[in-house]
C-alpha atoms as a PDB file:
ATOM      1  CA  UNK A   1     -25.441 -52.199  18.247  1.00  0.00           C
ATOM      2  CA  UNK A   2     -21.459 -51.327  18.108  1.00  0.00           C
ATOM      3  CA  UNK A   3     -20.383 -48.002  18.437  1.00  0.00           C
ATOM      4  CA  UNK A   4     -18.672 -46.621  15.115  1.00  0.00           C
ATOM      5  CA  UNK A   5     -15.948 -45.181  17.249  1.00  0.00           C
ATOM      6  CA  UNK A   6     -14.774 -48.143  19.090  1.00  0.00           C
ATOM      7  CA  UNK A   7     -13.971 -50.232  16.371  1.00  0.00           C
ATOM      8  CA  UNK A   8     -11.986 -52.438  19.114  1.00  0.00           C
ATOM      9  CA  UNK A   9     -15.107 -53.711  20.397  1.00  0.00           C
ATOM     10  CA  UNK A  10     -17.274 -56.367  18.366  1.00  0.00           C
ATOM     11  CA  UNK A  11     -20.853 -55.935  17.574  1.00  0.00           C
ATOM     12  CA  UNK A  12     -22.978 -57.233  19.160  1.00  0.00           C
ATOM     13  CA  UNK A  13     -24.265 -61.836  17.523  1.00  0.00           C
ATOM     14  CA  UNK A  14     -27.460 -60.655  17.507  1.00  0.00           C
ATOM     15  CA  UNK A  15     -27.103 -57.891  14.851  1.00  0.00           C
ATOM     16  CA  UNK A  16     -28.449 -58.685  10.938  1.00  0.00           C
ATOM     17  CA  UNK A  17     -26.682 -57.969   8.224  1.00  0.00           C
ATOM     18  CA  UNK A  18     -28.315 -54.891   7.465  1.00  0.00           C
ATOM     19  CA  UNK A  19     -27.191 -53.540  10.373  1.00  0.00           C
ATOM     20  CA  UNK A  20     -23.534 -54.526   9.904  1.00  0.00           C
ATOM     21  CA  UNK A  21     -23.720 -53.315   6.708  1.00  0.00           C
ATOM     22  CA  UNK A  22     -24.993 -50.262   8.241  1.00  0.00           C
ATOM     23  CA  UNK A  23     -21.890 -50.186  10.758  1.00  0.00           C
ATOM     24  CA  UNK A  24     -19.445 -51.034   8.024  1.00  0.00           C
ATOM     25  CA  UNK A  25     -20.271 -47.771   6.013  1.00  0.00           C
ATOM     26  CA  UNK A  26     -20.215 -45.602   9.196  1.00  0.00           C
ATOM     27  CA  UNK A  27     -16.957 -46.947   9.948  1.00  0.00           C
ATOM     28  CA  UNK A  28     -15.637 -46.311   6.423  1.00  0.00           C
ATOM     29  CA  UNK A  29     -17.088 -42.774   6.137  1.00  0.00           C
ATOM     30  CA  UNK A  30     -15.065 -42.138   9.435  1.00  0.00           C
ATOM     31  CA  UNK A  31     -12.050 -44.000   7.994  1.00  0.00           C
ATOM     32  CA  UNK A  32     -12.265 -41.702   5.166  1.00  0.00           C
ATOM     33  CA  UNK A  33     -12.649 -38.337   6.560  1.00  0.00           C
ATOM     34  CA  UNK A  34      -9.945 -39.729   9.308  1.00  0.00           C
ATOM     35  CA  UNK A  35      -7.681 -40.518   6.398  1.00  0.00           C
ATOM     36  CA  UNK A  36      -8.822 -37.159   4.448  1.00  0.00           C
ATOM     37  CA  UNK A  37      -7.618 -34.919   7.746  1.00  0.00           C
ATOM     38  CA  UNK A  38      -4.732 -36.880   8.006  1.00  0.00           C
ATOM     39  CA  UNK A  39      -3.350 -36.136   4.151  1.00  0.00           C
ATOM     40  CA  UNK A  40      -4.291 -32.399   4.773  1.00  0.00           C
ATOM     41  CA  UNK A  41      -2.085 -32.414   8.004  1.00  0.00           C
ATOM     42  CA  UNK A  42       0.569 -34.129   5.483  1.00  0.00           C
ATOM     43  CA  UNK A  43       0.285 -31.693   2.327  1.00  0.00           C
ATOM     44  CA  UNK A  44       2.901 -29.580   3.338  1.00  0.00           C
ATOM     45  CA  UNK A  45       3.011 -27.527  -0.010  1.00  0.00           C
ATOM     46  CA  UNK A  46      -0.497 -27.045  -0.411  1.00  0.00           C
ATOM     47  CA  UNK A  47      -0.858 -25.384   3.273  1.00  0.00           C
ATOM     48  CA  UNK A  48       1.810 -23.604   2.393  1.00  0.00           C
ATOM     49  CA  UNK A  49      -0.302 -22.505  -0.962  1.00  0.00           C
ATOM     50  CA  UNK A  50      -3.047 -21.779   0.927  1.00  0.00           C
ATOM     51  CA  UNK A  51      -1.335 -19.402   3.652  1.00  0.00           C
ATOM     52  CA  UNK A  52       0.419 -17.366   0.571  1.00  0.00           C
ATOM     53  CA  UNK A  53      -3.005 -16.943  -0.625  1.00  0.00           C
ATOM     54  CA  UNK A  54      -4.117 -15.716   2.525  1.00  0.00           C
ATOM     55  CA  UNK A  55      -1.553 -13.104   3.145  1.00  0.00           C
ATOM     56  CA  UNK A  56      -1.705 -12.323  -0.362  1.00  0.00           C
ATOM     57  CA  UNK A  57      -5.434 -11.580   0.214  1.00  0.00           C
ATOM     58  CA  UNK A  58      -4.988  -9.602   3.019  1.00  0.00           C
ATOM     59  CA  UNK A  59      -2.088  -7.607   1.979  1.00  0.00           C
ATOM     60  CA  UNK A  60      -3.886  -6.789  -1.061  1.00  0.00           C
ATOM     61  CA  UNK A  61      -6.899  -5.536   1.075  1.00  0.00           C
ATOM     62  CA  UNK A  62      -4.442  -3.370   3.140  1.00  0.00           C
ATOM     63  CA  UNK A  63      -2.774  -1.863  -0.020  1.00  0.00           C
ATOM     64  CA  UNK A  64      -6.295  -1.146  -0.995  1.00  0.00           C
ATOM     65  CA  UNK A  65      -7.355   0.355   1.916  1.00  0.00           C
ATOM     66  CA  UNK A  66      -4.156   2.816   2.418  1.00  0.00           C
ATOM     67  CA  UNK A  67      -4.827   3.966  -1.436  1.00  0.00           C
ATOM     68  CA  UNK A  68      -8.035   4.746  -0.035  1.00  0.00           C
ATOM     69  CA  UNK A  69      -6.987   6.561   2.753  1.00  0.00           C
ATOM     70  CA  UNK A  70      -4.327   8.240   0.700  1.00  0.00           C
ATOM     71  CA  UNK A  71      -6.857   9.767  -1.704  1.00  0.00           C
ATOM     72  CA  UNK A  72      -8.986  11.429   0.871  1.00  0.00           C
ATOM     73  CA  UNK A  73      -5.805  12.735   2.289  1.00  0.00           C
ATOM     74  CA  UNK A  74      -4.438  14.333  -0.963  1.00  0.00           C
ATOM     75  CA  UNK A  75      -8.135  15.931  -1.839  1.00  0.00           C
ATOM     76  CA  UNK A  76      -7.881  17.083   2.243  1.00  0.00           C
ATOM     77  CA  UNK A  77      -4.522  18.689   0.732  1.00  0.00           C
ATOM     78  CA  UNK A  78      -6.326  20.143  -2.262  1.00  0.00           C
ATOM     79  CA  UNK A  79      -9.344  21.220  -0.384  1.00  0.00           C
ATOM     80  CA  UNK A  80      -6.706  23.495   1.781  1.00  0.00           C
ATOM     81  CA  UNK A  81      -4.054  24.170  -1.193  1.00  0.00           C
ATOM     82  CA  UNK A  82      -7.780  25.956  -2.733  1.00  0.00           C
ATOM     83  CA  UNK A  83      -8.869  27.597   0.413  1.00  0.00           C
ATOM     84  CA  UNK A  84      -5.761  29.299   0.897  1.00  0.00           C
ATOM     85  CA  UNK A  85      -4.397  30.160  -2.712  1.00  0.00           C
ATOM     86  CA  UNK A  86      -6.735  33.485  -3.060  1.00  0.00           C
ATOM     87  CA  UNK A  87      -4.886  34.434   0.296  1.00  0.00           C
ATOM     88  CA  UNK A  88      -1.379  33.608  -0.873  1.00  0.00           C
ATOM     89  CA  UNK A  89      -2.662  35.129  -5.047  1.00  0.00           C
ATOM     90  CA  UNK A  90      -3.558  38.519  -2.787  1.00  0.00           C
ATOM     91  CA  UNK A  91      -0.048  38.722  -0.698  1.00  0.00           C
ATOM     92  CA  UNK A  92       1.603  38.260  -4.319  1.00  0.00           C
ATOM     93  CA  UNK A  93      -0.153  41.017  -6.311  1.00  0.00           C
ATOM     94  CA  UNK A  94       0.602  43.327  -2.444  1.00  0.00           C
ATOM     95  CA  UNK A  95       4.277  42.290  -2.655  1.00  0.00           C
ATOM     96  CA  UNK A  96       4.752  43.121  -6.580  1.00  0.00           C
ATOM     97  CA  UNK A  97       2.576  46.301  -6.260  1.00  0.00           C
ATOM     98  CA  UNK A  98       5.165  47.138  -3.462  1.00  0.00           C
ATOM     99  CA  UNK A  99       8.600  46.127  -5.241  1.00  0.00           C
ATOM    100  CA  UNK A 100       6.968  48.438  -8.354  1.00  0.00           C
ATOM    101  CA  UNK A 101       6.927  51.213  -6.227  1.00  0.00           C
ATOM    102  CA  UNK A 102      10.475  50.810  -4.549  1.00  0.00           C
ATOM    103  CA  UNK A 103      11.360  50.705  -8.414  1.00  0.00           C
ATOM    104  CA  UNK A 104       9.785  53.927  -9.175  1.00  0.00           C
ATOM    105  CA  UNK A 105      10.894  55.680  -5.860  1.00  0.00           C
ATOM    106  CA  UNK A 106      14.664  54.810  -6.176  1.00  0.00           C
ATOM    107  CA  UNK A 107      15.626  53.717  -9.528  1.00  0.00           C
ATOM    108  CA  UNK A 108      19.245  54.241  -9.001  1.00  0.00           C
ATOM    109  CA  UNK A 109      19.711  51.469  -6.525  1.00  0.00           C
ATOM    110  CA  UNK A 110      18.095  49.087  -8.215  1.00  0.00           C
ATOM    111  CA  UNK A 111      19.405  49.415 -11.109  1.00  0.00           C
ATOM    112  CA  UNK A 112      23.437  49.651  -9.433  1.00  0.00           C
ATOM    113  CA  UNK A 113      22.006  46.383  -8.280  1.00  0.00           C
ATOM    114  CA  UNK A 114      20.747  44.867 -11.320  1.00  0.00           C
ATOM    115  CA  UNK A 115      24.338  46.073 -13.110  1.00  0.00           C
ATOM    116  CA  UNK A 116      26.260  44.449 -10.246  1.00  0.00           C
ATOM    117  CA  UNK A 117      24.427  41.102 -10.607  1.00  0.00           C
ATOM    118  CA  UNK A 118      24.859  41.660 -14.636  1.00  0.00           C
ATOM    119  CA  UNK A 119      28.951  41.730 -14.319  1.00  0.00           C
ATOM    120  CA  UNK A 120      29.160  39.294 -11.862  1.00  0.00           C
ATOM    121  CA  UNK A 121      27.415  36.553 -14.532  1.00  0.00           C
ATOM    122  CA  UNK A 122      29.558  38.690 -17.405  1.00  0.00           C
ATOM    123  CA  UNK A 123      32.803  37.742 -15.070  1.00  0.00           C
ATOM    124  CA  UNK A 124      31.965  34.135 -13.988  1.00  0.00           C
ATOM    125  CA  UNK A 125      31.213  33.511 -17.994  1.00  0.00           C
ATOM    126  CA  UNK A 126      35.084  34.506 -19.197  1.00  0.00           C
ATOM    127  CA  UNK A 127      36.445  32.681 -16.241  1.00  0.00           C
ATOM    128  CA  UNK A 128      34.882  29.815 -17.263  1.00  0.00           C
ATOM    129  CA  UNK A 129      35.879  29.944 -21.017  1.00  0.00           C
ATOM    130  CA  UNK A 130      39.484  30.911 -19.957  1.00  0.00           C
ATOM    131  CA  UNK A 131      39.478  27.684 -17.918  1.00  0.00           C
ATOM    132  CA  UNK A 132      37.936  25.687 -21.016  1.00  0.00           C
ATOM    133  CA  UNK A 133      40.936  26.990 -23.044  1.00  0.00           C
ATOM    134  CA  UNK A 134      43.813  25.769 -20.786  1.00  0.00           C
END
């Protein structure tokens, strides 16, 4: 019998024409995918189709995945942001209490202050219409 992939050599007279019909198809299945792999090699457009697919797979899965990773990092952030807002609620109400009693203590300075900070907005707002009018 011939081998299918030497086609150089030629079969053997004794074969019967079952069996070169036999060794024809082989031959022309091989032909066939031969000729298939060959047009792959050659579709230039559709490898480059399939390697857009590809990294469009994979960049897909990687967007994905850092979305994924970005939500447990934000509810890490909340987690923390609620552990510590009692703390920071506690240190506000402490602070207030203590600017309250400054207030009470020495209302004179505070309110010189709060008069200085009044004319100096009372001051900036004429400047700025005298310049409007010019």
């Amino acid at each position: 019998m011939s081998s299918p992939t030497d086609p150089a050599k030629p079969p053997p007279a004794s074969s019967t024409p079952a069996e070169l019909r036999r060794d024809i198809e082989e031959v022309r299945g091989e032909l066939g995918d031969t000729v298939e792999a060959l047009a792959d090699k050659a579709d230039v457009k559709g490898r480059v189709q399939d390697k857009a697919q590809e990294l469009k797979a994979q960049a897909t899965g990687k967007a994905q995945e850092l979305k994924a990773q970005a939500s447990e990092k934000a509810q890490e952030v909340r987690d923390q942001v609620s552990a510590k807002a009692p703390q920071l609620t506690e240190a506000a109400q402490q602070k207030a209490q203590q600017a309250q009693r400054v207030v009470k203590d020495k209302p004179g300075p505070v309110a010189g202050a709060a008069l200085a900070v009044l004319g100096f907005f009372m001051l900036r707002r004429r400047r700025r219409r005298r310049q409007k009018r010019s």
